[in-house]
C-alpha atoms as a PDB file:
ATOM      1  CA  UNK A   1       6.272 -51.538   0.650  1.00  0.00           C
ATOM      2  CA  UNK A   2       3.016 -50.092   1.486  1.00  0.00           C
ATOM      3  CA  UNK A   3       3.777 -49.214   5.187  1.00  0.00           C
ATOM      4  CA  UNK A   4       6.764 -46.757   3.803  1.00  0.00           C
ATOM      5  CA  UNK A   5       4.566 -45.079   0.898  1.00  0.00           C
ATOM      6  CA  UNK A   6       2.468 -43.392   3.318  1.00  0.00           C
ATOM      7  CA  UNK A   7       4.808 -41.465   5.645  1.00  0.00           C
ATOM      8  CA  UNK A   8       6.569 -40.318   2.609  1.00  0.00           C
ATOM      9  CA  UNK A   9       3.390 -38.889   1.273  1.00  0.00           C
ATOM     10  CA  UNK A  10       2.402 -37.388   4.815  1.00  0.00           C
ATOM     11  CA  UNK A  11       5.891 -35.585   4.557  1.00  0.00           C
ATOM     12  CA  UNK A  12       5.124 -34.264   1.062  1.00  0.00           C
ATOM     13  CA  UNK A  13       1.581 -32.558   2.190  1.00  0.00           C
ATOM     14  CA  UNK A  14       3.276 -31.145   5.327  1.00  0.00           C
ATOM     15  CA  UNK A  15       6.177 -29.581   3.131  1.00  0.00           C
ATOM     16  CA  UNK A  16       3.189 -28.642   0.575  1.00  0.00           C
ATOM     17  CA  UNK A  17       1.506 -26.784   3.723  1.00  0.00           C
ATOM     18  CA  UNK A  18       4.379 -25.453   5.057  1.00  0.00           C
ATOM     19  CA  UNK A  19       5.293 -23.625   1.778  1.00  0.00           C
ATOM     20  CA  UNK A  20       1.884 -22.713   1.337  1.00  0.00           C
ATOM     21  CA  UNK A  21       1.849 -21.055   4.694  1.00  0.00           C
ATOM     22  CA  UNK A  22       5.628 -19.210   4.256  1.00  0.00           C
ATOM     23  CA  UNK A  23       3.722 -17.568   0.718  1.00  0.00           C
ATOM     24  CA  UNK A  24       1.018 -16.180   2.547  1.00  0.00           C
ATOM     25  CA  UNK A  25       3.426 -15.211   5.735  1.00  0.00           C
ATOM     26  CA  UNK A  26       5.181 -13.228   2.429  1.00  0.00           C
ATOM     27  CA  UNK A  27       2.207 -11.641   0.494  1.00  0.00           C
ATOM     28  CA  UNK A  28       0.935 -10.400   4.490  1.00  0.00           C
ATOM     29  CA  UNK A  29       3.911  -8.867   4.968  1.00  0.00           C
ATOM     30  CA  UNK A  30       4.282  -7.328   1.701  1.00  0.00           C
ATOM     31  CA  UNK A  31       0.596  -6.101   2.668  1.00  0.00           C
ATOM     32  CA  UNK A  32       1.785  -4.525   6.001  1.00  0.00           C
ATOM     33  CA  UNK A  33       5.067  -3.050   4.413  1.00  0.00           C
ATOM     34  CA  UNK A  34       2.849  -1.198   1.723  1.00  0.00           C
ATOM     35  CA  UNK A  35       0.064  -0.502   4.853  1.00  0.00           C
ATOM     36  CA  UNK A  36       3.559   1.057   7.030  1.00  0.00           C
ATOM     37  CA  UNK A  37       4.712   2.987   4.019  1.00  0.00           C
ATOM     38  CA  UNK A  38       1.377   4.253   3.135  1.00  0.00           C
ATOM     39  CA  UNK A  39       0.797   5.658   6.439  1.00  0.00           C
ATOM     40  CA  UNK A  40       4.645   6.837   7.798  1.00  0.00           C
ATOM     41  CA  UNK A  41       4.556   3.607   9.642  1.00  0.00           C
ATOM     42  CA  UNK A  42       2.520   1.271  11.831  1.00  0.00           C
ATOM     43  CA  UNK A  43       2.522  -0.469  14.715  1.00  0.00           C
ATOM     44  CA  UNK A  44       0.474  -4.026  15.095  1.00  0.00           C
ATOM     45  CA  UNK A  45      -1.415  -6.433  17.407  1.00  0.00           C
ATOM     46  CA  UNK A  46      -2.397  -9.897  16.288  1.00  0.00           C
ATOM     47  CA  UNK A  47      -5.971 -11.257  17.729  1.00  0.00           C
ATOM     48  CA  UNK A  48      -7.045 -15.021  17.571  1.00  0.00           C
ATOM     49  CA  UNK A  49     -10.085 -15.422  16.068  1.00  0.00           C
ATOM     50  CA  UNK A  50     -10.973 -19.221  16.609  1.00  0.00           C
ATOM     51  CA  UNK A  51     -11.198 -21.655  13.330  1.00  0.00           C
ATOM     52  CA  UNK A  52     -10.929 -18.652  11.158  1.00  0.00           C
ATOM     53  CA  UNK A  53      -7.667 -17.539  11.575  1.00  0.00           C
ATOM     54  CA  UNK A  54      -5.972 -14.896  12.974  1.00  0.00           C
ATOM     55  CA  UNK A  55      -6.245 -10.905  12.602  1.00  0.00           C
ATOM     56  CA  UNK A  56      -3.359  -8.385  11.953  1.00  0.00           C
ATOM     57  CA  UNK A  57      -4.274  -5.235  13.421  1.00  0.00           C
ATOM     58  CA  UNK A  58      -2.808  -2.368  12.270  1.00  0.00           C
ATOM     59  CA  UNK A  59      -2.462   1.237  13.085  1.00  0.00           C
ATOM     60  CA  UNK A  60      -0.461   3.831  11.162  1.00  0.00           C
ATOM     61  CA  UNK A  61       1.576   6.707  12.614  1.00  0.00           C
ATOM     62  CA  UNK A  62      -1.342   8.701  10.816  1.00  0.00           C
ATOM     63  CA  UNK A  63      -3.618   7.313  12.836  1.00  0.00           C
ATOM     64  CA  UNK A  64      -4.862   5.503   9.823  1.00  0.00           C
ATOM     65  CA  UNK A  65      -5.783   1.887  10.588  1.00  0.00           C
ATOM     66  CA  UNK A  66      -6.705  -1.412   8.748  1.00  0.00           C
ATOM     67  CA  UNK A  67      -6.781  -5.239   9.368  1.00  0.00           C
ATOM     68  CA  UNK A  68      -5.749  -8.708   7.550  1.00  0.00           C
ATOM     69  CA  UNK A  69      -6.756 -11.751   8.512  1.00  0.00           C
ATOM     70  CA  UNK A  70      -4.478 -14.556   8.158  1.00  0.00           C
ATOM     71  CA  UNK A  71      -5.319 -18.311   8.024  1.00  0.00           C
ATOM     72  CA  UNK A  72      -3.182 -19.178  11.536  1.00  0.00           C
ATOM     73  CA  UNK A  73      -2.012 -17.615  14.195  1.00  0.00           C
ATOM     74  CA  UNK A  74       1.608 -19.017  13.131  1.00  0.00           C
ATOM     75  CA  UNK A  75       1.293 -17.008   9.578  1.00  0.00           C
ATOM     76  CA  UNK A  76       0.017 -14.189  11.440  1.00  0.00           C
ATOM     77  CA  UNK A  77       3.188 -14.036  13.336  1.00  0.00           C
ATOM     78  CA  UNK A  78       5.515 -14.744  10.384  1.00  0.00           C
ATOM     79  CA  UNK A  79       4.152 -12.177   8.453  1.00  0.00           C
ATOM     80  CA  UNK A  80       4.530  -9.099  11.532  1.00  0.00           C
ATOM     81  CA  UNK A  81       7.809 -10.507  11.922  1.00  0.00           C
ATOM     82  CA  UNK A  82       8.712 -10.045   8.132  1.00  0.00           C
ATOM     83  CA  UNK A  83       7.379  -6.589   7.895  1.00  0.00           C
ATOM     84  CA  UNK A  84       9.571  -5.431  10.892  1.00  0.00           C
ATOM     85  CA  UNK A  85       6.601  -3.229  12.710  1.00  0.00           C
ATOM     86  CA  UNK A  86       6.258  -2.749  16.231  1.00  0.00           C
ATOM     87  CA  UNK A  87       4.184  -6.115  17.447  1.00  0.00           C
ATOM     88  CA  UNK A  88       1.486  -4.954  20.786  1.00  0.00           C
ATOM     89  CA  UNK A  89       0.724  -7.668  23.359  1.00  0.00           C
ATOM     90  CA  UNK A  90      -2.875  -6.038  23.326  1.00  0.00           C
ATOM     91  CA  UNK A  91      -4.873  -3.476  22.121  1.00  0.00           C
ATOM     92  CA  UNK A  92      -4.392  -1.486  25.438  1.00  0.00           C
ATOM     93  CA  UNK A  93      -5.531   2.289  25.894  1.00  0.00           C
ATOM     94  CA  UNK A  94      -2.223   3.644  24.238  1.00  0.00           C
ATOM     95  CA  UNK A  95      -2.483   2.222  21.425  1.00  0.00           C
ATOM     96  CA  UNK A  96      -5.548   2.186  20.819  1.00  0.00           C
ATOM     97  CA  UNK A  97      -5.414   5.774  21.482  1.00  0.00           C
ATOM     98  CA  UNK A  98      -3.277   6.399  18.320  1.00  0.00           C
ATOM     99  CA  UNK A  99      -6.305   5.663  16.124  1.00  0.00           C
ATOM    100  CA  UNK A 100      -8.020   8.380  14.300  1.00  0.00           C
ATOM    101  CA  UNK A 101     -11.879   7.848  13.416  1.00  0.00           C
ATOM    102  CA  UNK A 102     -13.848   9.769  10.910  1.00  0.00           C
ATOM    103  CA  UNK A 103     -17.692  10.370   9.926  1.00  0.00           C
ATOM    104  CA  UNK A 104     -17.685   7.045   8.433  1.00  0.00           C
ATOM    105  CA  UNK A 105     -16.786   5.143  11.200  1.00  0.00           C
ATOM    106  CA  UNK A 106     -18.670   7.406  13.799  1.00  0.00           C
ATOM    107  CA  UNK A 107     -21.817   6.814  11.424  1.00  0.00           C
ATOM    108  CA  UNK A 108     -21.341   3.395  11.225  1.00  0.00           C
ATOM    109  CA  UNK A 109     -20.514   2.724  15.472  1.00  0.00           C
ATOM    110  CA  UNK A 110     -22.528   5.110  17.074  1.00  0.00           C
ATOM    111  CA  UNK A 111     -24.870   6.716  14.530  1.00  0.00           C
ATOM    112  CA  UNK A 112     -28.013   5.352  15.807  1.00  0.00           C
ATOM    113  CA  UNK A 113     -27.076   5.670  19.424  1.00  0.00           C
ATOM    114  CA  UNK A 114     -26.466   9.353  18.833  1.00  0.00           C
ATOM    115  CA  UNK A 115     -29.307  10.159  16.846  1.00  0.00           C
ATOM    116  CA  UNK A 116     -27.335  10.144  13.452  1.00  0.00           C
ATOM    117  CA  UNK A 117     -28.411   8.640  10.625  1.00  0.00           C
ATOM    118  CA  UNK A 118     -29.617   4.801  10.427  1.00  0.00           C
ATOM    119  CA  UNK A 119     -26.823   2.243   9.547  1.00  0.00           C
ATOM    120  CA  UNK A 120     -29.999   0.629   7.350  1.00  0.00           C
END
């Protein structure tokens, strides 16, 4: 009796997982539809980032940009799929390219480097 109790409860925590994971595959997505709309669209690239998860890179046709990170590399993919944007292999010179910086980043990048004010 014992033997058939605990594949039955290893099913239940993978379908408890899995439905956790398809939630947060959702709420990203709803997150990149509201990032697309917000910006006349956006295109996206998805880098691994080890243990922690994965990130969701995003650039609007603005040239506005912003990030999620999601807790797998699955989810990650899930939720760019669900949102419908254009997906990049890599962050290549094109569209990287569409990305439009302002004082705050420059500050923050290259400030000391170019004599601007300390990040400190």
């Amino acid at each position: 009796m014992a033997e058939t109790a605990e594949p039955q409860t290893q099913q239940t925590d993978d379908s408890k997982h899995a439905a956790r994971a398809e939630r947060r595959a959702a709420k990203l997505a709803r997150q990149i539809g509201a990032f697309a709309k917000a910006h006349g669209g956006a295109e996206g690239q998805l880098a691994y980032l080890g243990q922690t998860g994965t990130r969701i890179v995003l650039v609007g046709e603005d040239g506005g940009w912003g990030d999620l990170v999601a807790p797998s590399y699955a989810v990650a993919e899930s939720a760019a799929q669900k949102s419908g944007i254009t997906m990049h292999e890599s962050f290549d010179g094109d569209f990287a390219s569409k990305i439009r910086t302002g004082p705050y980043e420059w500050t923050r990048m290259a400030g000391i480097q170019l004599g601007g004010p300390s990040n400190g």
